[in-house]
N, C-alpha and C. Protein backbone atom coordinates (compact mmCIF):
# COMPACT_ATOMS: atom_id res chain seq x y z
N UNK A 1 0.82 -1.20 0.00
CA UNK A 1 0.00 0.00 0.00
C UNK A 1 0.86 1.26 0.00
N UNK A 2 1.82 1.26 0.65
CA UNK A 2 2.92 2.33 0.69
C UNK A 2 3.73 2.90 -0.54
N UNK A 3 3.66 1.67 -1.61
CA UNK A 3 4.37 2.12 -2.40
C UNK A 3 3.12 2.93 -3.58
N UNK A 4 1.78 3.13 -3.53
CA UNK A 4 1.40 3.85 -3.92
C UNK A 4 1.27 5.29 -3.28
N UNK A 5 1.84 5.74 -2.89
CA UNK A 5 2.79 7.26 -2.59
C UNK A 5 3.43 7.03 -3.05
N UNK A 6 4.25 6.66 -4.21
CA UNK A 6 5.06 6.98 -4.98
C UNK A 6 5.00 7.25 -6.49
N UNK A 7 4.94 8.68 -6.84
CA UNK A 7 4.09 9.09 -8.18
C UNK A 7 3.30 10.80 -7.89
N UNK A 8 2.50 10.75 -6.41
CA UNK A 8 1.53 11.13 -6.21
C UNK A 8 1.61 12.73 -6.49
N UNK A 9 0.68 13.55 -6.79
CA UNK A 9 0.78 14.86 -6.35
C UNK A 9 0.42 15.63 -5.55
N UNK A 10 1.37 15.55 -4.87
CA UNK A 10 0.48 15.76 -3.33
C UNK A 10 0.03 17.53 -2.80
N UNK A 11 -0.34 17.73 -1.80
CA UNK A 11 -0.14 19.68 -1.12
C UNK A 11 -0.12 19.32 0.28
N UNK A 12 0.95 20.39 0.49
CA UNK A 12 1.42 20.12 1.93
C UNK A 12 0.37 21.15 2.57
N UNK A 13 -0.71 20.55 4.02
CA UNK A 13 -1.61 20.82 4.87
C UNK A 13 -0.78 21.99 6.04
N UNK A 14 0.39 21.23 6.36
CA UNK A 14 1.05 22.42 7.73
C UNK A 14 2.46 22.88 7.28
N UNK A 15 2.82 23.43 8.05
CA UNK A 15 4.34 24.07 7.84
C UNK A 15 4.33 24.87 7.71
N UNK A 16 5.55 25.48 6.98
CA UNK A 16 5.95 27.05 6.41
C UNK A 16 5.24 26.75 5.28
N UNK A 17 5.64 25.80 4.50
CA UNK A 17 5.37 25.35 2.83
C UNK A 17 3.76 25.02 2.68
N UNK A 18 2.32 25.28 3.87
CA UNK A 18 1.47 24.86 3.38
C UNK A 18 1.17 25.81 1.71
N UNK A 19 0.20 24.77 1.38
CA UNK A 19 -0.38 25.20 0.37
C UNK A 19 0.71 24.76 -1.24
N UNK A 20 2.03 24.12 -0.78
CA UNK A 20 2.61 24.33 -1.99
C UNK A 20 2.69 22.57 -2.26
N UNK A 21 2.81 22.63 -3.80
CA UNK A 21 2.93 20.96 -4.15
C UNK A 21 3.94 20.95 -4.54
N UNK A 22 3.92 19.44 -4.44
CA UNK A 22 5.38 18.10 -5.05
C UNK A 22 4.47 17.25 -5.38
N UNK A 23 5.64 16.24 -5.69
CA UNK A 23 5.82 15.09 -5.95
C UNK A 23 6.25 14.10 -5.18
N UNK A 24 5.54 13.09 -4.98
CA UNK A 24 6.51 11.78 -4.03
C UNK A 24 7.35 11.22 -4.70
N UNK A 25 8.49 11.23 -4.03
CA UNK A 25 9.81 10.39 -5.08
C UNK A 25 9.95 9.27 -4.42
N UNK A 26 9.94 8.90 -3.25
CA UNK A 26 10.10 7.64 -2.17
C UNK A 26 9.75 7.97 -0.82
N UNK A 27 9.76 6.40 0.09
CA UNK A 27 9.31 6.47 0.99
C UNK A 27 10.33 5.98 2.20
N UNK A 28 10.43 6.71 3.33
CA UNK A 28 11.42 6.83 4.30
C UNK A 28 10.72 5.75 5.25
N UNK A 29 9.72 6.05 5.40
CA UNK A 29 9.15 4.83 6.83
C UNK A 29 7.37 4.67 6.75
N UNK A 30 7.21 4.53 7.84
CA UNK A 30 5.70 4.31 7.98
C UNK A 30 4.97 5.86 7.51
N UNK A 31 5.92 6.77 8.20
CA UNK A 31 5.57 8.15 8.57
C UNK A 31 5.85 8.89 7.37
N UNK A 32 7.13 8.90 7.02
CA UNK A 32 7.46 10.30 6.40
C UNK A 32 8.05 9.92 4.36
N UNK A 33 7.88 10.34 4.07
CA UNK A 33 7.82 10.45 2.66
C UNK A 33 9.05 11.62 2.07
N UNK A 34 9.69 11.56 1.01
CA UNK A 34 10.37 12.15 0.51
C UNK A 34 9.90 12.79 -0.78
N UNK A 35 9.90 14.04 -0.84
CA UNK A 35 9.42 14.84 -1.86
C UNK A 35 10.41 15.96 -2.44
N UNK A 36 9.74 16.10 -3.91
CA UNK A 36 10.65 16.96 -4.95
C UNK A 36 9.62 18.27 -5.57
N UNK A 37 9.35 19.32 -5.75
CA UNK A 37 9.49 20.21 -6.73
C UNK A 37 9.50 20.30 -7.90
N UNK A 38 10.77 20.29 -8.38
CA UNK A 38 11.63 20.44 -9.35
C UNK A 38 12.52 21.89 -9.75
N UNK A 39 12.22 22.39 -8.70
CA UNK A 39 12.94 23.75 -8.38
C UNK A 39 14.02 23.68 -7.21
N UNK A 40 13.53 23.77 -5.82
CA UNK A 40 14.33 23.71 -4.57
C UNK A 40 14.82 22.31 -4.54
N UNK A 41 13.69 21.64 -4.32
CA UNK A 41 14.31 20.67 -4.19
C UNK A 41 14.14 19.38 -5.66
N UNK A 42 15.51 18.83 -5.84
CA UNK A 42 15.41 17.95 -7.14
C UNK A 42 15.85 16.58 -6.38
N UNK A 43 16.78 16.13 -7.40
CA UNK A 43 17.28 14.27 -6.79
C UNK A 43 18.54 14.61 -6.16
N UNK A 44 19.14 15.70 -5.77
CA UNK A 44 20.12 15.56 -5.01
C UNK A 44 19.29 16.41 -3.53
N UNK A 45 18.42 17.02 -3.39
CA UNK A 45 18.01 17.60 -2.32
C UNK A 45 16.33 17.38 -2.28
N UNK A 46 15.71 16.32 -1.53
CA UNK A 46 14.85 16.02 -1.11
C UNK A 46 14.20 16.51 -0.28
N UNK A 47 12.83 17.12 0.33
CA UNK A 47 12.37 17.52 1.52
C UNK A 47 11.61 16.10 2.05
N UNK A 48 11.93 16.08 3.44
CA UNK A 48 11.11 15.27 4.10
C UNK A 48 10.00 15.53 4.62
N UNK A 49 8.63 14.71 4.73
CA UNK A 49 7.54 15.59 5.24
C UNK A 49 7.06 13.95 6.07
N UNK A 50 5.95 14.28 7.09
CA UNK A 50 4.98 13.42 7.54
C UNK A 50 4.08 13.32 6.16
N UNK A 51 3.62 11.89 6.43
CA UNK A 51 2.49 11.71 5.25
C UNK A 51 1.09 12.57 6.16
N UNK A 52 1.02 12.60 7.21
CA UNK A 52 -0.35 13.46 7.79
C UNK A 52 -0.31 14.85 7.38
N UNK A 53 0.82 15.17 7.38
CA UNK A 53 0.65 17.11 6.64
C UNK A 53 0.17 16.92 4.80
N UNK A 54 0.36 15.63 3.83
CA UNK A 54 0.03 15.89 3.18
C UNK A 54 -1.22 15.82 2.41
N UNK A 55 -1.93 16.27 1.59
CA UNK A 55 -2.86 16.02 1.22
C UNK A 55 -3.05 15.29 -0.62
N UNK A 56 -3.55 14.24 -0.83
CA UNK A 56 -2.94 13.84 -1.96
C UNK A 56 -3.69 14.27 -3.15
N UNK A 57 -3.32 14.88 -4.11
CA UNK A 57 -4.32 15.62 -5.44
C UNK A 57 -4.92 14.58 -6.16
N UNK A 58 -3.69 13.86 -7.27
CA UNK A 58 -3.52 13.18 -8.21
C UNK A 58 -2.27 12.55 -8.39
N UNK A 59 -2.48 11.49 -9.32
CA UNK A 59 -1.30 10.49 -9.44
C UNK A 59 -0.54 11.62 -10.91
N UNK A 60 0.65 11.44 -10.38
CA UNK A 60 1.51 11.63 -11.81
C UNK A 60 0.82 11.16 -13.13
N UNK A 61 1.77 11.83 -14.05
CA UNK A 61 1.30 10.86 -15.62
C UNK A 61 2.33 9.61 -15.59
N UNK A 62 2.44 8.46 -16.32
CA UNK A 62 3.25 7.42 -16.38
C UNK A 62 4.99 7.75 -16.54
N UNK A 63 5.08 8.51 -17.62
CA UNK A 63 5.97 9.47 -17.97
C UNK A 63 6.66 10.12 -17.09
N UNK A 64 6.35 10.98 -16.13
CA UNK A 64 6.97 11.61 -14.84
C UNK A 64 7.37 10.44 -13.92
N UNK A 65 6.32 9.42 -13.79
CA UNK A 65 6.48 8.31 -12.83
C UNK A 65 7.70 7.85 -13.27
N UNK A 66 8.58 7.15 -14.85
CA UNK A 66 9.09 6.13 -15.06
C UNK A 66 10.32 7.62 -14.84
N UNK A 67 10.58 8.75 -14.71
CA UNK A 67 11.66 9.69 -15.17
C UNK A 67 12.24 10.13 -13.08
N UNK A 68 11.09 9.94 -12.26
CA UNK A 68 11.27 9.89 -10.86
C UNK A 68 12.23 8.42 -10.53
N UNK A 69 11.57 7.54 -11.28
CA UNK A 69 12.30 6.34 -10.83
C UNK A 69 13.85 6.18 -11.88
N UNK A 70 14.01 6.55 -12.56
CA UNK A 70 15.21 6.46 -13.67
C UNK A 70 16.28 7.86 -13.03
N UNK A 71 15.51 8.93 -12.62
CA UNK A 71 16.22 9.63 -11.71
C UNK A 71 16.61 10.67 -13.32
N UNK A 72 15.51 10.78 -13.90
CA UNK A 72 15.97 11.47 -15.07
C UNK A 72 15.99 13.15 -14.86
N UNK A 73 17.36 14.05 -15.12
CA UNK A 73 17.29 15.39 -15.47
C UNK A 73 16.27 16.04 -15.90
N UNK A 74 15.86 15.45 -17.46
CA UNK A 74 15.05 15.98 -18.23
C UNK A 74 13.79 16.13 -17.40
N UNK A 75 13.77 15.45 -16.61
CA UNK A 75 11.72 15.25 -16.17
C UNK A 75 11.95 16.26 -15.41
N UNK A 76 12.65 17.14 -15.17
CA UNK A 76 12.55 18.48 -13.94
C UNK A 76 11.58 19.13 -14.66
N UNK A 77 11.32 19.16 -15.65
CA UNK A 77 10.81 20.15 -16.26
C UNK A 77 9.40 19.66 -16.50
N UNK A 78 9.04 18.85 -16.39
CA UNK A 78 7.64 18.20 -16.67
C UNK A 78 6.94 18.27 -15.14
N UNK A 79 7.85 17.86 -14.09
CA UNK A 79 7.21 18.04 -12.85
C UNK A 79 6.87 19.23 -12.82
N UNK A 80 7.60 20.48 -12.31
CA UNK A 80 7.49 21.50 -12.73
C UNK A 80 6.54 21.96 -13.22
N UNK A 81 6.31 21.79 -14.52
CA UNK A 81 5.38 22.17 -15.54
C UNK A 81 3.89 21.31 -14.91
N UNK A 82 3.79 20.43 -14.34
CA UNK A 82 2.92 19.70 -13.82
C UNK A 82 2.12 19.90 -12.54
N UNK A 83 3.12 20.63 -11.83
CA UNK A 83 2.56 21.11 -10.42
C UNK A 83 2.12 22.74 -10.56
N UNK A 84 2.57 23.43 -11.69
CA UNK A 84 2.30 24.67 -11.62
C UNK A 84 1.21 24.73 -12.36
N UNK A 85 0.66 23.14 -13.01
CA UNK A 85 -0.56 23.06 -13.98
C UNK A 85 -1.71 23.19 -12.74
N UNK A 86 -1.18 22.18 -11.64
CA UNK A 86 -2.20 21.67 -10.62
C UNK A 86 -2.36 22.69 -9.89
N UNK A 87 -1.14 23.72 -9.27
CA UNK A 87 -1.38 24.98 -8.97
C UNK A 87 -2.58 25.92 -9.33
N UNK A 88 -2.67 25.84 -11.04
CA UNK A 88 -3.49 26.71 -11.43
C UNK A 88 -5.15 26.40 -11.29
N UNK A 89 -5.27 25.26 -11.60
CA UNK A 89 -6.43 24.38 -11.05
C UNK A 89 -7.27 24.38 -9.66
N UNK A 90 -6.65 24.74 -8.46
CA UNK A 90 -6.81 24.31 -7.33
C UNK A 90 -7.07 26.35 -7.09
């Protein structure tokens, strides 16, 4: 069940960062989840969050999913372009 948080588009509920989205890139434990941007944070700088602060939108497209797991450059720009889509939406 855990490994579906991985893909997701999520919005963070508390913090400094409420209101802003990522992406789940992997999962740290029961609790906390590792998330990307594609701005601040990419594949060398991850934010950690509780899965209870987040709130989950939508699943990635397949495409972003297979470029999170391949750890691809190029997909910065699709996340990106993806969360500022969901941004506009919400």
């Amino acid at each position: 069940m855990d490994k579906d948080w991985i893909g997701q588009i999520v919005v963070s509920k508390k913090g400094r960062d409420k209101g802003k989205f990522y992406v789940v890139v992997s999962i740290l434990d029961r609790f906390h989840v590792l998330l990307m941007d594609g701005k601040k944070f990419d594949y060398k700088r991850q934010k950690r969050k509780n899965k209870k602060h987040l709130c989950i939108i939508t699943k990635a497209e397949d495409e972003i999913l297979q470029g999170i797991l391949r750890q691809d450059e190029a997909c910065l720009q699709n996340i990106i372009r993806r969360l500022a889509l969901e941004a506009k939406e919400v």
